[in-house]
N, C-alpha and C. Protein backbone atom coordinates (compact mmCIF):
# COMPACT_ATOMS: atom_id res chain seq x y z
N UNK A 1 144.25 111.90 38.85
CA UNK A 1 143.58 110.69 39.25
C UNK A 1 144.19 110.11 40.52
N UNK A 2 145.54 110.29 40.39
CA UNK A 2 146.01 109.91 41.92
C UNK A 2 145.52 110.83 43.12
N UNK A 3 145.10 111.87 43.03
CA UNK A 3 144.48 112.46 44.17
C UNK A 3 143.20 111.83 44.62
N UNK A 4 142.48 111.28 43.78
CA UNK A 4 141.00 110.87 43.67
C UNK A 4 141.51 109.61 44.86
N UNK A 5 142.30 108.40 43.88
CA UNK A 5 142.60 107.49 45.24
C UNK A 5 143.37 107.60 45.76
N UNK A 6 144.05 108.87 46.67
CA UNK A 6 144.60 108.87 47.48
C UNK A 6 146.31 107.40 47.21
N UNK A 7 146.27 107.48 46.02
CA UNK A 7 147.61 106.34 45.73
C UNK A 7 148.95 107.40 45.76
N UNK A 8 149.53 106.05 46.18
CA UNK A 8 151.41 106.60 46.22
C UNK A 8 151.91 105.69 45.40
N UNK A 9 152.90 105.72 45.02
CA UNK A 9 153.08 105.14 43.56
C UNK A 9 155.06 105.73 43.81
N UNK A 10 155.32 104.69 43.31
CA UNK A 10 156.97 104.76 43.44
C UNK A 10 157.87 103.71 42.73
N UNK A 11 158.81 104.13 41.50
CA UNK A 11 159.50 103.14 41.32
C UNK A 11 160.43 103.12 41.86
N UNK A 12 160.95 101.94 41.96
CA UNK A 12 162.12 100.99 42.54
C UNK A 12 163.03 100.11 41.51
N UNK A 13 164.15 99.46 42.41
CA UNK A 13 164.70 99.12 41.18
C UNK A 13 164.09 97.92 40.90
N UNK A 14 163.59 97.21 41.57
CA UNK A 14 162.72 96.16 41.21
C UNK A 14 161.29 95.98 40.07
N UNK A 15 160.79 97.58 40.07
CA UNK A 15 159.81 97.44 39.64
C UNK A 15 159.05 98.58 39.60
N UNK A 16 157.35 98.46 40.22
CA UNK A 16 156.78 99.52 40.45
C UNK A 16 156.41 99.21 42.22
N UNK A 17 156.32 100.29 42.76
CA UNK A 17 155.45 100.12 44.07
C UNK A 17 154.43 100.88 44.77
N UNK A 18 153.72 100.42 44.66
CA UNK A 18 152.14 101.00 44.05
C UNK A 18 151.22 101.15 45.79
N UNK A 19 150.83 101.78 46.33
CA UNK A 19 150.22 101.94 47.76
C UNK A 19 149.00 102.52 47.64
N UNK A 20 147.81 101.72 47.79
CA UNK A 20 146.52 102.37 47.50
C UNK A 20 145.88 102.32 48.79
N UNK A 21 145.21 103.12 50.05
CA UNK A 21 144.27 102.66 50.94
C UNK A 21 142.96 101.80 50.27
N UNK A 22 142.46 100.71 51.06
CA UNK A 22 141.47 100.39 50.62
C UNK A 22 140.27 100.63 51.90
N UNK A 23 139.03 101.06 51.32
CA UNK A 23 138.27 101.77 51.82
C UNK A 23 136.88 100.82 51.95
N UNK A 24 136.27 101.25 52.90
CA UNK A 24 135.25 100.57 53.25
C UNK A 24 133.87 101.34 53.75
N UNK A 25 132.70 101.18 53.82
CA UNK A 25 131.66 101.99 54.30
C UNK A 25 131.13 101.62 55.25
N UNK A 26 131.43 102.51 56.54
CA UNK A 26 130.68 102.49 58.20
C UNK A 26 129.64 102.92 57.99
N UNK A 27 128.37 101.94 58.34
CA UNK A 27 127.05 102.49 58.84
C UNK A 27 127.46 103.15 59.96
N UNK A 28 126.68 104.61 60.40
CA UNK A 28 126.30 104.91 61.69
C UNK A 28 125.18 104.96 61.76
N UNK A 29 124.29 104.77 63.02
CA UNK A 29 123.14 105.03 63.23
C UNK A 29 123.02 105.48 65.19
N UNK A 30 122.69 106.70 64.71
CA UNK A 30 122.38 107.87 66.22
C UNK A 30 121.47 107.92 66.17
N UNK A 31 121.20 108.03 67.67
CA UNK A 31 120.08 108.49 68.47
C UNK A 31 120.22 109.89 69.45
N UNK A 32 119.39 110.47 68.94
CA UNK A 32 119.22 112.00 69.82
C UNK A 32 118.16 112.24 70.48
N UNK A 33 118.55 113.24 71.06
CA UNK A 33 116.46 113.82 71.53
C UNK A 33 117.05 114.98 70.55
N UNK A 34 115.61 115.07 69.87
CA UNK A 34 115.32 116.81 69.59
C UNK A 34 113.66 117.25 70.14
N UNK A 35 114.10 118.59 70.14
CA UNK A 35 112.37 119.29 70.15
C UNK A 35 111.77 119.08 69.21
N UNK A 36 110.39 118.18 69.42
CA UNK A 36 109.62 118.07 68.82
C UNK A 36 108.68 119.48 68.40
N UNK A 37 107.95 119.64 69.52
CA UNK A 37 107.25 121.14 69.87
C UNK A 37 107.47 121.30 71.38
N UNK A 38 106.72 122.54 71.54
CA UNK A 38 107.12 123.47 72.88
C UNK A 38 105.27 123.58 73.12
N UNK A 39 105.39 122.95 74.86
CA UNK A 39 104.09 123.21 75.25
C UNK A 39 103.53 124.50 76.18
N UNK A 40 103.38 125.10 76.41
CA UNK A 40 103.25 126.26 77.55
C UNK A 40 102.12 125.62 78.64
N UNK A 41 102.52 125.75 80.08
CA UNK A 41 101.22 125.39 80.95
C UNK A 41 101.37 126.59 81.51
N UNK A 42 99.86 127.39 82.29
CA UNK A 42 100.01 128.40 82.83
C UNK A 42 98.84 127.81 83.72
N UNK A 43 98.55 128.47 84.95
CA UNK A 43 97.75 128.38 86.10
C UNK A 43 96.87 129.47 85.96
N UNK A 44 95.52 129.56 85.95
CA UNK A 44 94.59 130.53 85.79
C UNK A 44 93.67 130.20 86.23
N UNK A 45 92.70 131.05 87.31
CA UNK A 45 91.85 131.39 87.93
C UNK A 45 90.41 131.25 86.66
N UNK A 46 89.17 130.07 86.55
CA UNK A 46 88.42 130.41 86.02
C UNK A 46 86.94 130.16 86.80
N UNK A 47 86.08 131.50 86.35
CA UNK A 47 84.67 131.26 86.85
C UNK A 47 83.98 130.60 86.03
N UNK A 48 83.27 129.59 86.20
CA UNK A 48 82.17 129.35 85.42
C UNK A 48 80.78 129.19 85.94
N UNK A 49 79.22 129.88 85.24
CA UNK A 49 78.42 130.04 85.77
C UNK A 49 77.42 129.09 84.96
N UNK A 50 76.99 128.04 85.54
CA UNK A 50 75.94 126.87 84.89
C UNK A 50 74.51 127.36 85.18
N UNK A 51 73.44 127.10 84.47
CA UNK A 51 72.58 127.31 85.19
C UNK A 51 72.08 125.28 84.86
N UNK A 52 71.37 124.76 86.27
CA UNK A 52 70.69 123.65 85.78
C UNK A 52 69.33 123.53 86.28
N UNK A 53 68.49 122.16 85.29
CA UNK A 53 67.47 122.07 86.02
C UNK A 53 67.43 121.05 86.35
N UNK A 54 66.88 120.44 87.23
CA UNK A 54 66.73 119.25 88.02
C UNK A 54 65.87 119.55 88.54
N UNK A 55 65.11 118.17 89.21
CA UNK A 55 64.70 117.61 90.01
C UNK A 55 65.17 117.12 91.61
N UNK A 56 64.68 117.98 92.75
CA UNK A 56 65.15 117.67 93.43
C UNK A 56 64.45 116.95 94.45
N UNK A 57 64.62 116.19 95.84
CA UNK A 57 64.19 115.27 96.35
C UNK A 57 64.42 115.37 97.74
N UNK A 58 63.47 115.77 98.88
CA UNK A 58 63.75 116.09 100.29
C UNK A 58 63.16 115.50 100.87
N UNK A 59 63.83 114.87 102.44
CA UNK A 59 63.19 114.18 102.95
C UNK A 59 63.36 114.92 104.23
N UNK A 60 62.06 115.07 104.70
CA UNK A 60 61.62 115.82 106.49
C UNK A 60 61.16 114.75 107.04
N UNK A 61 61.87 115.18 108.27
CA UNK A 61 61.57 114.15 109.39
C UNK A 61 60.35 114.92 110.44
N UNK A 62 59.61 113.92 110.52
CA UNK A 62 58.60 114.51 111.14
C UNK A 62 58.22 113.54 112.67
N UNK A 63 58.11 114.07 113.75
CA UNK A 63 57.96 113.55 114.85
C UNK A 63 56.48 113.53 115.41
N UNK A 64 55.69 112.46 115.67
CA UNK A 64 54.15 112.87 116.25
C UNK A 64 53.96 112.58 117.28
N UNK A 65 54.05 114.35 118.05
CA UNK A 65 54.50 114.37 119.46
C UNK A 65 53.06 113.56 120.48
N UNK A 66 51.97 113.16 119.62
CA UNK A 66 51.28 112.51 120.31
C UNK A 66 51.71 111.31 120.88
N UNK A 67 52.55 110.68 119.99
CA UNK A 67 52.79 108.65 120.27
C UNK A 67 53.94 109.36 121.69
N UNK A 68 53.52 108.60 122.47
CA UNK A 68 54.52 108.07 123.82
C UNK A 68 55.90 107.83 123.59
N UNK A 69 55.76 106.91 122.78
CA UNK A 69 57.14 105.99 122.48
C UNK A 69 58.27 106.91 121.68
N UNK A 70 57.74 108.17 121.13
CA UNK A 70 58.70 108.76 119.93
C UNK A 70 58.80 109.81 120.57
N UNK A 71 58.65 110.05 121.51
CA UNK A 71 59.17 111.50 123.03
C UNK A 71 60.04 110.82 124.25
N UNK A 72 60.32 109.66 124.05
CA UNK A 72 60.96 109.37 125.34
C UNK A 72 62.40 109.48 125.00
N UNK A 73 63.88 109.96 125.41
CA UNK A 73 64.64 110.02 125.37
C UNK A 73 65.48 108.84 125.00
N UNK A 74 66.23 108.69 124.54
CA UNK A 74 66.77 107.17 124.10
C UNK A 74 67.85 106.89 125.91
N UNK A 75 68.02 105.65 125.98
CA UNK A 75 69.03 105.54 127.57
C UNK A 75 70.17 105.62 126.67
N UNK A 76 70.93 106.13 127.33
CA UNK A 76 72.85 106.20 127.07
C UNK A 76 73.14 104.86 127.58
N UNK A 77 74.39 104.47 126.95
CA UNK A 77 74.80 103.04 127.12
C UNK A 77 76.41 103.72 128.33
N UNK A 78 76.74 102.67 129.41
CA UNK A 78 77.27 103.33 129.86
C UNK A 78 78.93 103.74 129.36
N UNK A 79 79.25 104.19 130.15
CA UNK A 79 80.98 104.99 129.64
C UNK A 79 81.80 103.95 129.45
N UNK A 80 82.22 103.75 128.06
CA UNK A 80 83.02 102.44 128.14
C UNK A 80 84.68 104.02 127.75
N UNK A 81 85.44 103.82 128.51
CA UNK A 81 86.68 104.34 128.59
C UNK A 81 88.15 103.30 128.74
N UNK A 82 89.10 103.23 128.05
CA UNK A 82 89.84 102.24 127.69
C UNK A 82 90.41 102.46 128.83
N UNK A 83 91.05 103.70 129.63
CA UNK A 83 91.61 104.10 130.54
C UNK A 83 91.33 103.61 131.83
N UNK A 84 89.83 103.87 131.68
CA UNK A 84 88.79 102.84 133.03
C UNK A 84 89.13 101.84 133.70
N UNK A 85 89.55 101.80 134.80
CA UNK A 85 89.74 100.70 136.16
C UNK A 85 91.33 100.65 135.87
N UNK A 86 92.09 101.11 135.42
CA UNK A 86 93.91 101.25 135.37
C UNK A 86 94.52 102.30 136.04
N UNK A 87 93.55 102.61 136.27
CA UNK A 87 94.08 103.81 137.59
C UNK A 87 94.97 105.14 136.80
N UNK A 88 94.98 105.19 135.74
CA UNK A 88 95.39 105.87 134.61
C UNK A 88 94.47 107.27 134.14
N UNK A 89 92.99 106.75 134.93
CA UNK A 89 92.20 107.23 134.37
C UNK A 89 91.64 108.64 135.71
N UNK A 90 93.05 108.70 136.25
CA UNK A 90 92.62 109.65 137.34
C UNK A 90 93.89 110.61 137.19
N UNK A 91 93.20 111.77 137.64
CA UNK A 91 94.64 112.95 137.53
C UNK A 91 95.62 112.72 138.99
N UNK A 92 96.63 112.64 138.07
CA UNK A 92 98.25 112.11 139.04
C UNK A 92 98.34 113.74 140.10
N UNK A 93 97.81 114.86 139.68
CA UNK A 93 98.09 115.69 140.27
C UNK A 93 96.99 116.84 141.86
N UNK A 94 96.34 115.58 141.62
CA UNK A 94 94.80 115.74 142.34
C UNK A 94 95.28 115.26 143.76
């Protein structure tokens, strides 16, 4: 039984002298990672061939080279160049 509690035990001339540890209970509480599961990703090339139907919707432009007004060339607006009148806008090697 003295092994159980770890007691020392000794007489003296006085008496008895008796040495017991007294013991107590540590919670621990850990935190780990573990593997849950194992995912695999791989990269693969896939074809897929749909067929659909729809409805589709085109619009042609049509010009009626009779009217005057819808053959005349539009005017260009003139050269707006940021470079223009800074003298920047000419080759240094000319």
């Amino acid at each position: 039984m003295d092994a159980v509690l770890d007691a020392h035990i000794e007489r003296t001339a006085n008496g008895w002298y008796i040495r017991l540890p007294l013991r107590r209970e540590d919670v621990r509480i850990d935190k780990r990672t573990v593997v849950a599961e194992r995912v695999v990703i791989r990269r693969a090339s896939v074809e897929d061939v749909r067929r659909v139907e729809a409805d589709l919707k085109r619009e042609r432009l049509r010009v009626d080279s009779h009217d005057p007004d819808a053959t005349q060339p539009l005017e260009r607006p003139a050269h707006h160049d940021t470079l223009a009148g800074s003298g920047m806008d000419q080759d240094p090697l000319a």
